[in-house]
Protein backbone atom coordinates (compact mmCIF):
# COMPACT_ATOMS: atom_id res chain seq x y z
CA UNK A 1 112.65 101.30 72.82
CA UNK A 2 112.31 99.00 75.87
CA UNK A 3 109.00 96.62 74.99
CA UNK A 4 105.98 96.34 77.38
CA UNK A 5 107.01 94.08 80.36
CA UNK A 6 105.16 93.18 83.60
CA UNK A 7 107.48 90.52 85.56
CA UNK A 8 105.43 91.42 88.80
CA UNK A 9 102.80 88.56 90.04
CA UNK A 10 99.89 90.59 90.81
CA UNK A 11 97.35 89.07 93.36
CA UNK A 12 93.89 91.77 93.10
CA UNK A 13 91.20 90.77 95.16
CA UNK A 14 89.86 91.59 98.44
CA UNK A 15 91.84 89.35 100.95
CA UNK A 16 94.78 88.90 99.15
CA UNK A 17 96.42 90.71 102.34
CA UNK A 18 96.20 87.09 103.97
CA UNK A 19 98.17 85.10 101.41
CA UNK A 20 101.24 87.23 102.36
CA UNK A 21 102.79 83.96 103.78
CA UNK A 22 101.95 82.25 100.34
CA UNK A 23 104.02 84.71 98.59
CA UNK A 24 106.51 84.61 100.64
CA UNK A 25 107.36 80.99 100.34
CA UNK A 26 106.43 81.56 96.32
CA UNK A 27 109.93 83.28 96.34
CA UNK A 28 111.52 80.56 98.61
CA UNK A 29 111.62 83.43 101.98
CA UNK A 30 111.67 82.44 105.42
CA UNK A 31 112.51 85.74 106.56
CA UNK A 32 111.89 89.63 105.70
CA UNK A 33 112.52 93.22 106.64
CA UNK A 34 108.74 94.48 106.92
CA UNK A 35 108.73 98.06 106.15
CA UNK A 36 105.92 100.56 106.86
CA UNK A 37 105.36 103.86 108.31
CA UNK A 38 104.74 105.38 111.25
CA UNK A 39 100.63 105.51 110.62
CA UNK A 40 100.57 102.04 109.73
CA UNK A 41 102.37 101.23 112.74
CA UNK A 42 100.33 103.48 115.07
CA UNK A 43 96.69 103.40 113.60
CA UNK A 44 95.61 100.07 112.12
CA UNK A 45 96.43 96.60 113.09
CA UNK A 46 97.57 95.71 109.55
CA UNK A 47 101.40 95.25 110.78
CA UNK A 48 100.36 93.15 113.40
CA UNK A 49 98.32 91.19 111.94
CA UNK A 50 101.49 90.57 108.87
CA UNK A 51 103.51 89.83 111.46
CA UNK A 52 101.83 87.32 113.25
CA UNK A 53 100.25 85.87 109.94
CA UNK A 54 104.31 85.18 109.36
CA UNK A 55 105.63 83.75 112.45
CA UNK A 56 102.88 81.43 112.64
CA UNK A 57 104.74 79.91 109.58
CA UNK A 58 107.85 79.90 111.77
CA UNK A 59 108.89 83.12 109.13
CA UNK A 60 111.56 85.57 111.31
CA UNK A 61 110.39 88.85 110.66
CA UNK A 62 112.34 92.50 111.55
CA UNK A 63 110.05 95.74 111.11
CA UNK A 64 111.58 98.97 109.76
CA UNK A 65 108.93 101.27 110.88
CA UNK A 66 110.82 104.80 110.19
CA UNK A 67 109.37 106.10 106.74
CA UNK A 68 108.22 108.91 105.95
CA UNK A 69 106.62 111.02 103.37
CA UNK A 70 109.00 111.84 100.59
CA UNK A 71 111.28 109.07 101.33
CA UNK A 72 114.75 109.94 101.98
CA UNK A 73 118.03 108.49 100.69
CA UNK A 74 119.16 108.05 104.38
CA UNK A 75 115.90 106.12 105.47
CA UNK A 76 116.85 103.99 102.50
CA UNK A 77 120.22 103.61 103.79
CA UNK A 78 119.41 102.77 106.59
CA UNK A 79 116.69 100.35 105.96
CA UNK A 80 119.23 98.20 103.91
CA UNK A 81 121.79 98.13 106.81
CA UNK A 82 118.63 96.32 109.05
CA UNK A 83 118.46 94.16 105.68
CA UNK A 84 121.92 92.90 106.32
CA UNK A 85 122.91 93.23 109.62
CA UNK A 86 119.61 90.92 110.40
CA UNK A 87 120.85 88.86 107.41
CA UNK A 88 117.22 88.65 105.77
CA UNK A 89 116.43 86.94 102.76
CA UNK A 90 113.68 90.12 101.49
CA UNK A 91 111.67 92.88 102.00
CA UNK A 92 108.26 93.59 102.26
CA UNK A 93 106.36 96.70 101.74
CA UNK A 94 103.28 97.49 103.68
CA UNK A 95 101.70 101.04 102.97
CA UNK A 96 101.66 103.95 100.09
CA UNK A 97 104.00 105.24 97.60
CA UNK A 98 106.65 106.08 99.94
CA UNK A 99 106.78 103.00 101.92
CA UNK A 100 107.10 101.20 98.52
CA UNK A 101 109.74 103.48 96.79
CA UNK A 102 111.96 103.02 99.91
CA UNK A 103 111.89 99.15 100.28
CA UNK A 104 112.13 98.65 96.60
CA UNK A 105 115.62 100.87 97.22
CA UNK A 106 116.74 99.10 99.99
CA UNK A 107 116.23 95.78 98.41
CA UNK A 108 118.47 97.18 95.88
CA UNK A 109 121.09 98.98 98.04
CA UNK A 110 121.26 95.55 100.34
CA UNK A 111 122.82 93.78 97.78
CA UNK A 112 124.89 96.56 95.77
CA UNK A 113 128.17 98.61 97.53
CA UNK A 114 127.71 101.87 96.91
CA UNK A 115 125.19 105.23 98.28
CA UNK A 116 121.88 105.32 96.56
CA UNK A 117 122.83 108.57 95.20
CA UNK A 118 124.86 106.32 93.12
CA UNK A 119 122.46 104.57 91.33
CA UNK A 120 120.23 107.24 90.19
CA UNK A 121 119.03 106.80 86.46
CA UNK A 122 118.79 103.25 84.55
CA UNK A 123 120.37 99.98 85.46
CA UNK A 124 123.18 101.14 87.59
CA UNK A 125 123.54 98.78 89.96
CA UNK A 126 125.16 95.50 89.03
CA UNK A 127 123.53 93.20 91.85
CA UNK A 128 120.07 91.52 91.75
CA UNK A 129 117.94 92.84 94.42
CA UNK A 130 116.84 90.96 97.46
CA UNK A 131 113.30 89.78 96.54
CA UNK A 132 110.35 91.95 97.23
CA UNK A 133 107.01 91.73 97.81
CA UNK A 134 104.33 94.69 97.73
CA UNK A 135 101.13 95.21 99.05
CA UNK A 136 99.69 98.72 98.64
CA UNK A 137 97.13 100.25 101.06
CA UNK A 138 96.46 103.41 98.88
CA UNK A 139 94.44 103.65 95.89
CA UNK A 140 97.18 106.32 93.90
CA UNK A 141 101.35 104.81 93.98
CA UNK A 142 101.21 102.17 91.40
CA UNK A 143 104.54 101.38 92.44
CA UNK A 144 103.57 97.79 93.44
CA UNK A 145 104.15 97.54 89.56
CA UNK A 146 107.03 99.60 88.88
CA UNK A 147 110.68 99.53 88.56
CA UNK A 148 111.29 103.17 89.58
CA UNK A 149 112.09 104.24 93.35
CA UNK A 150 111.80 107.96 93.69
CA UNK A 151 113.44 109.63 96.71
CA UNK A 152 114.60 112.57 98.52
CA UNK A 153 118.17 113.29 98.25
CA UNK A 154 118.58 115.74 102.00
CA UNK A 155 122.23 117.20 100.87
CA UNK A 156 120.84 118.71 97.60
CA UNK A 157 116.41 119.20 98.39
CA UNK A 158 115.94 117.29 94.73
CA UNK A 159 114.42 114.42 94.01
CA UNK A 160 115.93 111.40 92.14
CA UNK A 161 115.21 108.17 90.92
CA UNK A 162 116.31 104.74 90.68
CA UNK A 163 115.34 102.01 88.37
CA UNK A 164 116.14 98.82 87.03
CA UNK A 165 114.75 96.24 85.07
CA UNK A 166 115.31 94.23 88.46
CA UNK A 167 113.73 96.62 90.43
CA UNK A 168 110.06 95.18 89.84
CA UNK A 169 108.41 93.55 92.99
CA UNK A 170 108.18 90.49 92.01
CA UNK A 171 104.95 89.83 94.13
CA UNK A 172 102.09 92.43 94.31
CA UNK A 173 99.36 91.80 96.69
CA UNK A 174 96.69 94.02 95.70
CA UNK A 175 93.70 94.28 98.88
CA UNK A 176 91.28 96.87 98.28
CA UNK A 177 90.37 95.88 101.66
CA UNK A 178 93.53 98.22 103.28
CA UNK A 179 91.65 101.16 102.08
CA UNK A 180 88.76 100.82 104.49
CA UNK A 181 90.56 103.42 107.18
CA UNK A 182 91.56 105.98 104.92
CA UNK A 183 89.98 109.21 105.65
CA UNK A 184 88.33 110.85 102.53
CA UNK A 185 91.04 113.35 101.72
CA UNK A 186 93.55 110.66 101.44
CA UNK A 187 91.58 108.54 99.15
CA UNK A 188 90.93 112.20 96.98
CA UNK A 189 94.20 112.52 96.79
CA UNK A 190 95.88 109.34 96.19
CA UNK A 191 93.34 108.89 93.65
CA UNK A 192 93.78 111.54 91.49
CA UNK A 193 97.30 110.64 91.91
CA UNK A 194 96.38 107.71 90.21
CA UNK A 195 94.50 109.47 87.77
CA UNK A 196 97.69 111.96 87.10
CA UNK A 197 99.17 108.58 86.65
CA UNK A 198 96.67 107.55 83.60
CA UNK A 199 96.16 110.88 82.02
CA UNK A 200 99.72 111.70 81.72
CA UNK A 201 101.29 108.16 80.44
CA UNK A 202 98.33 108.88 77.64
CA UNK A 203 99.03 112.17 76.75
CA UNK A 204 103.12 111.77 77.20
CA UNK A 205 105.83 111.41 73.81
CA UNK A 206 105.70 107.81 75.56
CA UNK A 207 102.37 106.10 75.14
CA UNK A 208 101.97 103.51 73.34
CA UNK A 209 98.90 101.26 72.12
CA UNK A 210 99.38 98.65 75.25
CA UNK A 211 99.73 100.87 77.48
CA UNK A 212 96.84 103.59 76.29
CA UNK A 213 94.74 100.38 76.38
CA UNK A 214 95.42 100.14 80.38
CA UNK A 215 95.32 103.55 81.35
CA UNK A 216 92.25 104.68 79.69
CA UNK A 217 90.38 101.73 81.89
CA UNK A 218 91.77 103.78 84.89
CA UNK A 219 90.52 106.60 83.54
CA UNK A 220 87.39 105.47 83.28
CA UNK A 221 87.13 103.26 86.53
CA UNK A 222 88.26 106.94 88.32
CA UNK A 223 86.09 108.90 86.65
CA UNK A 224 82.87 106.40 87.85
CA UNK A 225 84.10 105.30 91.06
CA UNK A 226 86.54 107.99 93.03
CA UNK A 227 83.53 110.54 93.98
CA UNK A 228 81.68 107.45 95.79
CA UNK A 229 84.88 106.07 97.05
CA UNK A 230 85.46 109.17 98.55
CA UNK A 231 82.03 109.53 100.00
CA UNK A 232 82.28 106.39 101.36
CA UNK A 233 85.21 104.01 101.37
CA UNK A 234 84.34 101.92 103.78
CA UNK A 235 81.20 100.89 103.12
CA UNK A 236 80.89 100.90 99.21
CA UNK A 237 82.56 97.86 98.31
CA UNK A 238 82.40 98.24 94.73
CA UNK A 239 83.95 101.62 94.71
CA UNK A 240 86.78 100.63 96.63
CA UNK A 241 87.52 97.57 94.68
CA UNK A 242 87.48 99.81 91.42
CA UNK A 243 89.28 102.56 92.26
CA UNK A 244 91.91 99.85 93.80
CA UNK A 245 92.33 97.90 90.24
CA UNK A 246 92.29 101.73 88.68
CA UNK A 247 95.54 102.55 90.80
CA UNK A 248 97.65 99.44 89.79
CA UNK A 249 96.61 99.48 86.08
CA UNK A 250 97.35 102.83 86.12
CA UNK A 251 101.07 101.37 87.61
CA UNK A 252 101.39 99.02 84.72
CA UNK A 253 100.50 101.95 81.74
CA UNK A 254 102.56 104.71 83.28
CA UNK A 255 105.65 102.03 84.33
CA UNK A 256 105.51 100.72 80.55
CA UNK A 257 105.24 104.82 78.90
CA UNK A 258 106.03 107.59 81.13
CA UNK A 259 104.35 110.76 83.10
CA UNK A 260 105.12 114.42 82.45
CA UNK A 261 105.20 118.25 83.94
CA UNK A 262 102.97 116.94 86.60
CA UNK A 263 105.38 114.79 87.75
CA UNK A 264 108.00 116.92 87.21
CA UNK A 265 106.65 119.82 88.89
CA UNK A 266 105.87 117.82 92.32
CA UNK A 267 108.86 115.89 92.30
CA UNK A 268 110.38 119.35 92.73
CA UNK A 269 107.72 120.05 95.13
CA UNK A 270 108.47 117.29 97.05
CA UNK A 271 112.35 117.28 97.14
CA UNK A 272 112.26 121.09 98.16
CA UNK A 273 109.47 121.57 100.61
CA UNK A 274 108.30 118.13 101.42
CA UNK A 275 104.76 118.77 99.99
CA UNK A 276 103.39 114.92 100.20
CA UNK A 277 103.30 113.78 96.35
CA UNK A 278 99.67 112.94 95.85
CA UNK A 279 98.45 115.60 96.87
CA UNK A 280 100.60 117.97 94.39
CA UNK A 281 99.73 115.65 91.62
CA UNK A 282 96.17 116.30 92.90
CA UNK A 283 96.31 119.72 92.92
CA UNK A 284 98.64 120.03 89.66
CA UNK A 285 97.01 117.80 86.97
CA UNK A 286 93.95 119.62 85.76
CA UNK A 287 95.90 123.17 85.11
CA UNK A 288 98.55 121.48 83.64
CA UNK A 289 96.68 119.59 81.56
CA UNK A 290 95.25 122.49 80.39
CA UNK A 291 98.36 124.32 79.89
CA UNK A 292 99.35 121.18 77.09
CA UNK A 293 95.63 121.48 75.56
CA UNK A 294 96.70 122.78 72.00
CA UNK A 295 99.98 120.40 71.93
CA UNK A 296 97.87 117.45 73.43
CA UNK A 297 94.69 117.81 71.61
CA UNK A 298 94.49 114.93 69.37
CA UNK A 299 95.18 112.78 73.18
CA UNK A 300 92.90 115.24 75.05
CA UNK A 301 89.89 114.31 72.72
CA UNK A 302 90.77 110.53 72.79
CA UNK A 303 90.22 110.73 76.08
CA UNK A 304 87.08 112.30 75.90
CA UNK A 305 85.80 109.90 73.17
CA UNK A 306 86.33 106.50 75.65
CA UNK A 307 85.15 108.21 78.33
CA UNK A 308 81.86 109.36 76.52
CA UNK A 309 81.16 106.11 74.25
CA UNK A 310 78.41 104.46 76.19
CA UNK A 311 78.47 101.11 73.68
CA UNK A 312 81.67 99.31 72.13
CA UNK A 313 79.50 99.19 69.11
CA UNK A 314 79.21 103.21 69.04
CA UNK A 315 81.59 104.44 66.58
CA UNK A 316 83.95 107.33 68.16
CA UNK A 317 83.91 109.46 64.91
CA UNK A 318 81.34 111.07 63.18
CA UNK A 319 81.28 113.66 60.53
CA UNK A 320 78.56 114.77 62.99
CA UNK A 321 80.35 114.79 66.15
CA UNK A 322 82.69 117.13 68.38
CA UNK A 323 85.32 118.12 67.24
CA UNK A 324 88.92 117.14 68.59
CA UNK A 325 89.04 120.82 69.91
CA UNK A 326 85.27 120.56 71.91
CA UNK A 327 86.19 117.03 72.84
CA UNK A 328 89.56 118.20 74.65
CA UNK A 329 87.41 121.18 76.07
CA UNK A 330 85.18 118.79 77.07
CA UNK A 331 87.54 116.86 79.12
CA UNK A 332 89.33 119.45 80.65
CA UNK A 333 85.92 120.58 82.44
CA UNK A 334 84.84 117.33 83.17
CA UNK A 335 88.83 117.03 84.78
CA UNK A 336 87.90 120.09 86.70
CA UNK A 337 84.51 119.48 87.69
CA UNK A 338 86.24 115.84 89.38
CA UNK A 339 88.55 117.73 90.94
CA UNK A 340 85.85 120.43 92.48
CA UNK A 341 83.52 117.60 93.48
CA UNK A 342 86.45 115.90 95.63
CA UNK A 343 87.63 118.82 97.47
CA UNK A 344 91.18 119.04 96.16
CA UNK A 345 92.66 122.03 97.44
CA UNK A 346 94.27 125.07 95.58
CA UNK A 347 97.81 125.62 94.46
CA UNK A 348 97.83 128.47 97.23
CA UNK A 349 97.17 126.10 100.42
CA UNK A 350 100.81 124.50 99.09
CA UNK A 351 102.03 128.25 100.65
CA UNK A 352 104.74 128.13 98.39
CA UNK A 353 106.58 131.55 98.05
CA UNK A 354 106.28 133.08 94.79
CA UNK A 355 110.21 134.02 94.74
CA UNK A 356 110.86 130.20 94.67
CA UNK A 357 109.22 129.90 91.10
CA UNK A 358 112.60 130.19 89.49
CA UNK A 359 114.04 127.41 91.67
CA UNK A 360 111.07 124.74 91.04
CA UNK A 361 110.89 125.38 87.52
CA UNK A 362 114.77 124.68 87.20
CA UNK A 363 114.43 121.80 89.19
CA UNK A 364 111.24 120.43 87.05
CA UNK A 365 113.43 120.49 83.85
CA UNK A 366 116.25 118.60 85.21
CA UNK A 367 113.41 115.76 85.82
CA UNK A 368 114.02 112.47 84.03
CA UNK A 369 110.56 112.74 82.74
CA UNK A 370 110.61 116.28 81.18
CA UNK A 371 111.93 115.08 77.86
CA UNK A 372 108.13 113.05 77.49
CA UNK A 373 106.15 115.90 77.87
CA UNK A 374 103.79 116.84 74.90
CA UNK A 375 105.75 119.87 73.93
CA UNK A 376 109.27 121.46 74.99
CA UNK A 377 109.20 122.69 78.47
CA UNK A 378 111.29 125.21 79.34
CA UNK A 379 112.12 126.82 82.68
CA UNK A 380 109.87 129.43 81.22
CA UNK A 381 107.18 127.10 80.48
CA UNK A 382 107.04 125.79 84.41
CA UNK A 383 107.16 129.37 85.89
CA UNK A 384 104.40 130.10 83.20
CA UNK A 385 102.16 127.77 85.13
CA UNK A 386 103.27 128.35 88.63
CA UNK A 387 102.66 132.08 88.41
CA UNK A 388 99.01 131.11 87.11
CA UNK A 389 98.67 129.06 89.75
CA UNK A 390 100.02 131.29 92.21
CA UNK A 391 97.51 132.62 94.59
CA UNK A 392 94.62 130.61 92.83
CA UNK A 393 92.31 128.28 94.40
């Protein structure tokens, strides 16, 4: 049993984005690989704006602008080689999930001999990473908390993962400011990604009483804030900061328990036919979560209780309340209502071809996280839900 840990300093607060040359000098840099992605690059100022905010400290900066959704083990690659060939002292990470799963790996691989592929699973590598500071501008990764990096292996269309209890940023600068010029689909998405985050580290063989205590705030922060967040993100400054804090907390719970067939389900997604990775968490959550009610009831109802307790004073039980069973009903409809108010797309806009069930589903069991789910899963159990999924919207 590893104990909770959380060796990453977190910054949250709107303009946090600016102390990026603070943070840098916290960890003794005076130089970086910036990595971002091509829509960070081409549609908002925020990389130039980094970059100049460094160099006016006489920082040397290199950008690595080439990542894309799904990160692959070759952008990785290839991302470390800048690292050393430049001879940087660290990476930063500008941008979503993927940006952040790929620096985190190259900060890694810059400092350890062999192909990524080689250090998939726990503590693998030998070598401290080069230090590595976050900043997320979506409200669903989390990873600016985490010590997993999950990529895109190309030779074999499967996802895999790398951590390390060295593989935490060890800066997080957490702006809910970046998420000003995300269009409304992307904030949807990303945060019921964080919300697939929560849900699943509670209902997982994993949780545990810190971590429950995190992720049920997230719960209830995205259950409040994500339909006016989505509405409007720009302008609603308190929904934006709160679904913001929601994402990283979520980070922390899920990075100190685990997630479950969600996760394993569109990490197989993702490896096979690129489907970006919030959006099948989106998609995936509330029907999976419904597929686990009977084995996750006594979680399901929790759930329900926090998010229906209007006092701290209220007491959750009653001999005259729900029972567990309503409660988890309750929940799940309340899960799907969210999802129906924020326009997340069916399983069927995915256009994945029903003859591929077998191969996802074999693919979701090999996941590292399959062993947390709430009960046994089975290539059975996976196809079970695809094919009820499967032409449904």
């Amino acid at each position: 049993m590893i104990g909770f840990r959380m060796p990453t300093r977190v910054h949250i607060e709107p303009g946090a984005f600016e102390r990026l040359p603070e943070a840098a000098r916290r960890l003794g840099l005076q130089s970086a690989l910036l990595v971002v992605d091509p829509g960070i690059r081409d549609h908002t100022n925020w990389l130039t704006s980094a970059c100049e905010n460094l160099e006016s400290t006489g920082f040397r900066v290199r950008v690595f602008d080439a990542v894309e959704p799904n990160p692959r083990t070759s952008t990785v690659t290839a991302a470390s080689e800048a690292l050393k060939a430049d001879q940087l002292d660290g990476v930063i990470a500008l941008g979503g999930g993927s940006v952040i799963d790929a620096a985190k790996a190259a900060a890694m691989l810059a400092t350890n001999s062999q192909r990524i592929e080689q250090y998939e699973g726990k503590d693998r590598y030998t070598e401290r990473p080069k230090p590595f500071i976050a900043i997320p501008t979506t409200c669903g990764t989390g990873s600016e908390v985490t010590w997993v990096s999950v990529l895109t292996h190309e030779p074999t269309r499967s996802k895999i993962s790398v951590k390390g209890e060295t593989m935490f940023p060890d800066q997080a600068l957490v702006d809910a400011d970046l998420l000003k010029s995300l269009p409304p689909n992307m904030v949807a998405w990303t945060g019921v990604d964080a919300l697939t985050h929560a849900v699943e580290c509670i209902t997982c063989l994993a949780a545990n009483a810190v971590s429950d205590a995190i992720a049920i705030q997230a719960v209830r922060l995205l259950f409040q804030y994500l339909p006016r967040a989505v509405a409007d993100i720009e302008s609603d400054t308190e929904a934006r900061e709160a679904v913001m804090r929601a994402s990283t907390l979520a980070g922390l719970a899920f990075g100190n328990a685990d997630v479950a067939a969600v996760h394993c389900l569109s990490e197989a997604l993702g490896g096979l036919y690129d489907v970006p990775h919030g959006l099948a968490n989106a998609i995936l959550l509330a029907p999976v979560m419904r597929y686990h009610r009977q084995a996750a009831l006594d979680r399901l109802a929790w759930i329900d209780k926090h998010l229906h307790c209007t006092s701290a004073l209220e007491p959750m039980d009653s001999a005259d309340g729900p029972s567990d069973g309503e409660r988890a009903d309750r929940f799940l409809s309340d899960l799907e209502d969210l999802c129906k108010r924020l326009e997340i797309p069916g399983f069927d806009s995915l256009k994945v071809p029903t003859e591929e069930h077998e191969t996802i589903a074999a693919a979701a069991v090999r996941n590292g996280s399959n062993r947390s789910n709430p009960q046994p899963m089975s290539p059975t159990s996976y196809r079970e839900i695809l094919s009820s999924l499967d032409g449904g919207g």
